[in-house]
N, C-alpha and C. Protein backbone atom coordinates (compact mmCIF):
# COMPACT_ATOMS: atom_id res chain seq x y z
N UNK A 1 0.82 -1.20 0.00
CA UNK A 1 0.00 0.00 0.00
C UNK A 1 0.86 1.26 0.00
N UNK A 2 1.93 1.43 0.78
CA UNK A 2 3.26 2.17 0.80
C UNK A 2 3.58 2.36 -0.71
N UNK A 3 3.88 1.62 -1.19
CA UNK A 3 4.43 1.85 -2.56
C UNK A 3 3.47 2.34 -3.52
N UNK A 4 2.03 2.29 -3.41
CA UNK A 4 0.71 2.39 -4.28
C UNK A 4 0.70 4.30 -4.35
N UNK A 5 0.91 4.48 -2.48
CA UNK A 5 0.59 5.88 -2.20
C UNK A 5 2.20 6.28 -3.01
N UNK A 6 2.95 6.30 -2.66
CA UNK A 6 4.76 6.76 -2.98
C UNK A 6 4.39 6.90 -4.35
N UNK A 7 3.32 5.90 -5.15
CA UNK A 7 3.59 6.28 -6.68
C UNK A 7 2.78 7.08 -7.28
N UNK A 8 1.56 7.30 -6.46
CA UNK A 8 0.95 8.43 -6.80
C UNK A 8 1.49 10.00 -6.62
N UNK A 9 2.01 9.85 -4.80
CA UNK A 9 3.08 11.12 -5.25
C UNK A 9 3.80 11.55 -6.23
N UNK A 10 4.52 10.48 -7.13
CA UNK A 10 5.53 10.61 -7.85
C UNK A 10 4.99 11.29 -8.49
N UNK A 11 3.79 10.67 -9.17
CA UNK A 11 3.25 11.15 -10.86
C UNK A 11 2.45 12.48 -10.11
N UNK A 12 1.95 12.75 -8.97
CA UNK A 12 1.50 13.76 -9.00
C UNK A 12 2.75 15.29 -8.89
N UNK A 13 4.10 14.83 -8.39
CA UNK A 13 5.14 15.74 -8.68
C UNK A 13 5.47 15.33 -9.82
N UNK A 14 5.39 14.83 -11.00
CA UNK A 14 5.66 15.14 -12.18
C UNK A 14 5.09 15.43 -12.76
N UNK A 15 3.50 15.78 -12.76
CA UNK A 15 2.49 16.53 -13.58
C UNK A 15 2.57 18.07 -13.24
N UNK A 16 2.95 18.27 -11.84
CA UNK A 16 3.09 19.48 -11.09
C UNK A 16 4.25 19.65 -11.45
N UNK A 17 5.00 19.34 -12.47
CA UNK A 17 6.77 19.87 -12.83
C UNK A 17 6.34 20.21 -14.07
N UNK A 18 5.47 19.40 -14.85
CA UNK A 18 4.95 19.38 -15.98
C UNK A 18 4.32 20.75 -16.48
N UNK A 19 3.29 21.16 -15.58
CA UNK A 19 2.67 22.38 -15.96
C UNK A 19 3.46 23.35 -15.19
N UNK A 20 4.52 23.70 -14.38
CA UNK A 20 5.35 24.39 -14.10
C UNK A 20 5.79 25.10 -15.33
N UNK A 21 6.42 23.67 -16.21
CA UNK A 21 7.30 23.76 -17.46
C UNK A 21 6.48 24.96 -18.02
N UNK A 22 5.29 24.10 -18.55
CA UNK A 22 4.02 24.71 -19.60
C UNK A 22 4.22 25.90 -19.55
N UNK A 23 4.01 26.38 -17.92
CA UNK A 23 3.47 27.85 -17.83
C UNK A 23 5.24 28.57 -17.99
N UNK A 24 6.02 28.20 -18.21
CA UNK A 24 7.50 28.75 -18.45
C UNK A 24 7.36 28.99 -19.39
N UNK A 25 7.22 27.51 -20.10
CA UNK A 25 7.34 28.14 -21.71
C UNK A 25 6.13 28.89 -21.87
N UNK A 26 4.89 29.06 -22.00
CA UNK A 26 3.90 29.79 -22.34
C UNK A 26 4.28 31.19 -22.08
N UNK A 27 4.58 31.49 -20.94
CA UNK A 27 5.59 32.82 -21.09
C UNK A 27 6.68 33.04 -21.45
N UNK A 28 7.16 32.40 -22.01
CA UNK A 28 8.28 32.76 -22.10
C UNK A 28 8.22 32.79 -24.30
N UNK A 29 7.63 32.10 -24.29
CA UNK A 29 7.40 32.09 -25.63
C UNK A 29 6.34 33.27 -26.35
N UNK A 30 5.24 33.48 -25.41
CA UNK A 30 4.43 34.30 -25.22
C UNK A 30 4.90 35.74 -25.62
N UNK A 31 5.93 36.27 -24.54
CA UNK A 31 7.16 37.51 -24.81
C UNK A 31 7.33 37.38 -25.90
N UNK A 32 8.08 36.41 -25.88
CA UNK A 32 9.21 36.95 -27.27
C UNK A 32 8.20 37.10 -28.77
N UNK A 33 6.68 36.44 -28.53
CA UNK A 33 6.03 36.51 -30.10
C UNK A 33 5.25 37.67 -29.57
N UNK A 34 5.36 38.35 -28.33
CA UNK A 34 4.43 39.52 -28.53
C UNK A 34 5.25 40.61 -28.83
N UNK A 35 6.68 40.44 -28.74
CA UNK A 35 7.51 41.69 -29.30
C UNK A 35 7.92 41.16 -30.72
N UNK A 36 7.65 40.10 -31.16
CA UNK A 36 8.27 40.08 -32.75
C UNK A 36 6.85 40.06 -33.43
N UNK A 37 5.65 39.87 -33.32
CA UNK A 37 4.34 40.14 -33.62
C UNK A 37 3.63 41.58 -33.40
N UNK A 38 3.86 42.29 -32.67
CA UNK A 38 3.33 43.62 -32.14
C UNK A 38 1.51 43.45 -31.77
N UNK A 39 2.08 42.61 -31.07
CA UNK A 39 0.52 42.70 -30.05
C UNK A 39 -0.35 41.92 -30.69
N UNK A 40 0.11 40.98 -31.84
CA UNK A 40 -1.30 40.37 -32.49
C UNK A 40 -1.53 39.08 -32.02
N UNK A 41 -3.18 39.40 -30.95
CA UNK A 41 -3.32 37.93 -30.34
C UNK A 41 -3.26 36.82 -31.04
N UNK A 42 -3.54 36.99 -32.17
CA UNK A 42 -4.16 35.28 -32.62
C UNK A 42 -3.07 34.57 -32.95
N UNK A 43 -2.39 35.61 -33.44
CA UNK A 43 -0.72 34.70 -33.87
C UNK A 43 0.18 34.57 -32.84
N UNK A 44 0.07 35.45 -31.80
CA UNK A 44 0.85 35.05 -30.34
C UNK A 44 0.33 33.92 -29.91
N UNK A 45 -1.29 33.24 -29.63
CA UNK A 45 -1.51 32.60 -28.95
C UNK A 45 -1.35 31.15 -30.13
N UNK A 46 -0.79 31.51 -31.39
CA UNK A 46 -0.68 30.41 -32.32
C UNK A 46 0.47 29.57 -32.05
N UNK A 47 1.81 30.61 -31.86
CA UNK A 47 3.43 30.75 -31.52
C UNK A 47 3.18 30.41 -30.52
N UNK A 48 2.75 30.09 -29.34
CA UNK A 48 2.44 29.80 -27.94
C UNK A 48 2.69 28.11 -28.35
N UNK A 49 1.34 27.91 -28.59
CA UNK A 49 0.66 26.14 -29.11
C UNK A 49 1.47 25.84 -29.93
N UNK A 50 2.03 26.44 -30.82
CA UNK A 50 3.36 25.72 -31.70
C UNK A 50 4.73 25.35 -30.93
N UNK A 51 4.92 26.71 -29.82
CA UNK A 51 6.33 25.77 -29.08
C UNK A 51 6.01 24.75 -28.16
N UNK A 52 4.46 24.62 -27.31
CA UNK A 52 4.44 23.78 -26.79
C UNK A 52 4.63 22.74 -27.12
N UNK A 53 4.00 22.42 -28.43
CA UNK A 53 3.72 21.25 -29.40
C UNK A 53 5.30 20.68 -30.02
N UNK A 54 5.98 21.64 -29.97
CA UNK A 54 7.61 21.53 -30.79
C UNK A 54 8.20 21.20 -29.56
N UNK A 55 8.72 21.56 -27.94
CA UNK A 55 9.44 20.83 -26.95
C UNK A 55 9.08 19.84 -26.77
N UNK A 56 7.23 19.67 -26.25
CA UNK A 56 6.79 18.50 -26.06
C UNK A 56 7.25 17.36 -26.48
N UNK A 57 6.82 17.97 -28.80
CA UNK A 57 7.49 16.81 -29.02
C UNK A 57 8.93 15.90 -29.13
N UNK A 58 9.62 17.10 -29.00
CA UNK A 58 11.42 17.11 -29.20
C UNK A 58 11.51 15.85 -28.11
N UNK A 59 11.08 16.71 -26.38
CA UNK A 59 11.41 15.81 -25.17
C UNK A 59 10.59 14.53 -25.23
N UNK A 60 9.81 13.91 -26.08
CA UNK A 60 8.94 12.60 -26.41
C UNK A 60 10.17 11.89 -26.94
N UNK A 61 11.39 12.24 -27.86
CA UNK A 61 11.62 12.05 -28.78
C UNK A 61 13.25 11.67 -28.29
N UNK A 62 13.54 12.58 -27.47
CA UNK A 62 14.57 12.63 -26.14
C UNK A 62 14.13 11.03 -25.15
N UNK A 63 12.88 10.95 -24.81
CA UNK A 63 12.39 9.88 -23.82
C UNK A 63 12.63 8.93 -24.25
N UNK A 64 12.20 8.98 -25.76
CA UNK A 64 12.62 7.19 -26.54
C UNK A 64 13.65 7.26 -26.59
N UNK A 65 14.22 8.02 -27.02
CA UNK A 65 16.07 7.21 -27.27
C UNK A 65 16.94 6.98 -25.96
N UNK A 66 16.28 7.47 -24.77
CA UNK A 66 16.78 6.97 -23.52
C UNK A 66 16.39 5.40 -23.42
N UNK A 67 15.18 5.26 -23.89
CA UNK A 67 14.67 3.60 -23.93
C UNK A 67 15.57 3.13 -24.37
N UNK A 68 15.66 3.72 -25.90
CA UNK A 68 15.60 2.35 -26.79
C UNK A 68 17.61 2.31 -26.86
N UNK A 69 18.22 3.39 -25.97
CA UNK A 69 19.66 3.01 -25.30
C UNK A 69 19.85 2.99 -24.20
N UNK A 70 19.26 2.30 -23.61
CA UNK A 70 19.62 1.90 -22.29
C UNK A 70 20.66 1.86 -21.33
N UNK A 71 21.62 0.97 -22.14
CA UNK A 71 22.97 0.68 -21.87
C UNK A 71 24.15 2.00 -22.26
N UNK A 72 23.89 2.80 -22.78
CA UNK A 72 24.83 3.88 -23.24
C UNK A 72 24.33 5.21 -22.65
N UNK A 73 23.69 5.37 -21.83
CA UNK A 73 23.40 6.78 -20.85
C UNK A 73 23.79 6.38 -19.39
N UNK A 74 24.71 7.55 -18.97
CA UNK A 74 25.47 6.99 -17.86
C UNK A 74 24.38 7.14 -16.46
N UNK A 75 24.70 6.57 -15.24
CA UNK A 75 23.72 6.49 -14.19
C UNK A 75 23.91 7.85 -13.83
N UNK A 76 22.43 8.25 -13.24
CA UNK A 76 22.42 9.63 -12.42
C UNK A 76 23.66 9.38 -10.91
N UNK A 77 23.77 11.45 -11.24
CA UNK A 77 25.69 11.42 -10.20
C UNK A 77 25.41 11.58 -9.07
N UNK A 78 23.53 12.25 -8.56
CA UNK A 78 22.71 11.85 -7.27
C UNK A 78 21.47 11.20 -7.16
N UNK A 79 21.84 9.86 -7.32
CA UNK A 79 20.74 8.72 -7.58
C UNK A 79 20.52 9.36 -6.38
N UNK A 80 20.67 8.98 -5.28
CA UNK A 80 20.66 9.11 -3.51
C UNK A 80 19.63 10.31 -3.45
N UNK A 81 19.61 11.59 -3.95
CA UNK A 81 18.42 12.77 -4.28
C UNK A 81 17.29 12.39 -4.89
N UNK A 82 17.67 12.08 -6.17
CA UNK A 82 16.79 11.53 -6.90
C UNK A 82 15.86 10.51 -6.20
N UNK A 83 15.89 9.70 -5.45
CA UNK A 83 15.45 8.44 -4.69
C UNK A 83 14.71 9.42 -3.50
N UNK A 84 15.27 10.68 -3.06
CA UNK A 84 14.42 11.64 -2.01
C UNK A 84 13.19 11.74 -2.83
N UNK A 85 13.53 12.43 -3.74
CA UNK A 85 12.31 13.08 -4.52
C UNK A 85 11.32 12.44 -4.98
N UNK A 86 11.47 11.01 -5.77
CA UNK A 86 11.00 10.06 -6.32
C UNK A 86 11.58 9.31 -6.02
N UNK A 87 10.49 8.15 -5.21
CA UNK A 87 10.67 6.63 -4.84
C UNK A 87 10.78 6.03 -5.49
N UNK A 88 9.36 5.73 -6.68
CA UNK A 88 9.15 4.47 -7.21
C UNK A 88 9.45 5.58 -8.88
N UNK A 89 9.32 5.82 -9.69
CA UNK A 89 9.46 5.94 -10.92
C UNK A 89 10.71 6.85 -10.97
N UNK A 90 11.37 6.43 -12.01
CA UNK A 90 12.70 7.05 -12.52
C UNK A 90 12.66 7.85 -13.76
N UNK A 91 13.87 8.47 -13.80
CA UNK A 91 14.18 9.23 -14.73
C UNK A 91 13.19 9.71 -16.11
N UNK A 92 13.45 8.64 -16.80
CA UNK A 92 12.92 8.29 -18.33
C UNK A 92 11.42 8.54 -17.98
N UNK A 93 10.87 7.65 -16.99
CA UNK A 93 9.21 7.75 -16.80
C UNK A 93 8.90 9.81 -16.28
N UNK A 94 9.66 10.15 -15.73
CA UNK A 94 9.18 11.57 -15.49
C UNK A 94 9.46 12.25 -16.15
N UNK A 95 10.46 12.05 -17.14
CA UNK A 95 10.66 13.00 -18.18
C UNK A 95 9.83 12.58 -19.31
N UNK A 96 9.06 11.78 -19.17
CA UNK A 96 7.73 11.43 -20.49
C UNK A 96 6.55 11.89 -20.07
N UNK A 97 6.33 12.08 -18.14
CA UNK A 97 5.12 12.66 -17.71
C UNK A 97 5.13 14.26 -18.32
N UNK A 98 6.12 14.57 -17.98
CA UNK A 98 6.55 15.78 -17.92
C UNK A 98 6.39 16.68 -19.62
N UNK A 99 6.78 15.98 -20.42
CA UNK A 99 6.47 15.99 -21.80
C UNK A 99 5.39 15.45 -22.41
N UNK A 100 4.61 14.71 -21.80
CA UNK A 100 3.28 14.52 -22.12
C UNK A 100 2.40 15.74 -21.60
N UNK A 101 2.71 16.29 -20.37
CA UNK A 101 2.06 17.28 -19.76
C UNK A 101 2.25 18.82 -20.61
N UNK A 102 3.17 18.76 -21.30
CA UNK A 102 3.49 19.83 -22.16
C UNK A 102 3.00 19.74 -23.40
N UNK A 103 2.29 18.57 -23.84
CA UNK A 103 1.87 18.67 -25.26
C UNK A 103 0.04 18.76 -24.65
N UNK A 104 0.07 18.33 -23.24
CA UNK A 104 -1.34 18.47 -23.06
C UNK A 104 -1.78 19.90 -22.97
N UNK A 105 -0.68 20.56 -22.66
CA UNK A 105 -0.90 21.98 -22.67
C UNK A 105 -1.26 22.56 -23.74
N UNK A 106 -0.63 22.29 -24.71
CA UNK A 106 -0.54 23.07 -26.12
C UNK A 106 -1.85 22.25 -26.81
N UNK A 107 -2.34 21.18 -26.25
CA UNK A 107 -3.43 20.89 -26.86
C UNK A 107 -5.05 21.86 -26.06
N UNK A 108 -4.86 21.80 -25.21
CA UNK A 108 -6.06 23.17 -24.57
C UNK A 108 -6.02 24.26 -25.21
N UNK A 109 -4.14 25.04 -25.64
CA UNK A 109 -4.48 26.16 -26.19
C UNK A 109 -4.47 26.01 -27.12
N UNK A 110 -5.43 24.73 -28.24
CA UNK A 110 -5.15 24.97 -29.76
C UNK A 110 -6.72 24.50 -29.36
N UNK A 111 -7.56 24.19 -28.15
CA UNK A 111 -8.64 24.49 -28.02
C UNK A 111 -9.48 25.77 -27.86
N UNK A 112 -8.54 26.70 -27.14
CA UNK A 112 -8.64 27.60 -27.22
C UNK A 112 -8.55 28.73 -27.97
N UNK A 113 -7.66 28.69 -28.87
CA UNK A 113 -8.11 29.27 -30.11
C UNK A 113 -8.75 28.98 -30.94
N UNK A 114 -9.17 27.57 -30.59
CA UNK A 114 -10.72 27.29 -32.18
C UNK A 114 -12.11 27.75 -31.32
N UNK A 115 -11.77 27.91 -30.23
CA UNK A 115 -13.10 28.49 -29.70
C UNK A 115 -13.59 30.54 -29.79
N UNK A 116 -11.86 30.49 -29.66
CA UNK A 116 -12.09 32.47 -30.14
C UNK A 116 -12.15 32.40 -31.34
């Protein structure tokens, strides 16, 4: 039961790292297309949903090739931290929550602009 609860923490601090990210990049991407756009919402909030959609997918893309090389990525240099923070799921699995949570983002705001 210990381990059931420990793994829900996990994924619930990696969804909560996840939309951390989101809202980074959303501003941060946000800026820079409202000064190279001059204030035009629809294409800022377009440039928004396009970088989400472009890290998201980059770090999806980053996640598999940690899979599918296993043997050739060296071990974390504070497993011992890492093991504070997260018990039961590692590396590869939170950096796919985490990038799934970022394309879920950019999928609301490409809801959100078919609704304005």
């Amino acid at each position: 039961m210990d381990k059931i609860i420990d793994l829900m923490k996990d994924i619930i601090k990696s969804l909560t790292a996840g939309v951390i990210a989101s809202i980074i990049l959303m501003v941060i991407s946000g800026l820079f297309s409202v000064l190279v756009n001059e204030r035009n919402l629809a294409v800022t909030l377009d440039s928004v949903k396009n970088t989400l959609f472009i890290i998201g997918g980059l770090g999806l893309f980053v996640c598999a090739g940690f899979i599918a090389k296993r043997d050739a990525r060296r071990p974390l240099e504070n497993k011992k931290g890492w093991k504070e923070q997260f018990k039961v799921i590692h590396f590869i699995n939170v950096l796919g929550i985490i990038d799934i949570t970022i394309l879920f983002a950019g999928i609301i705001l490409d809801k959100v602009i078919f609704y304005l």
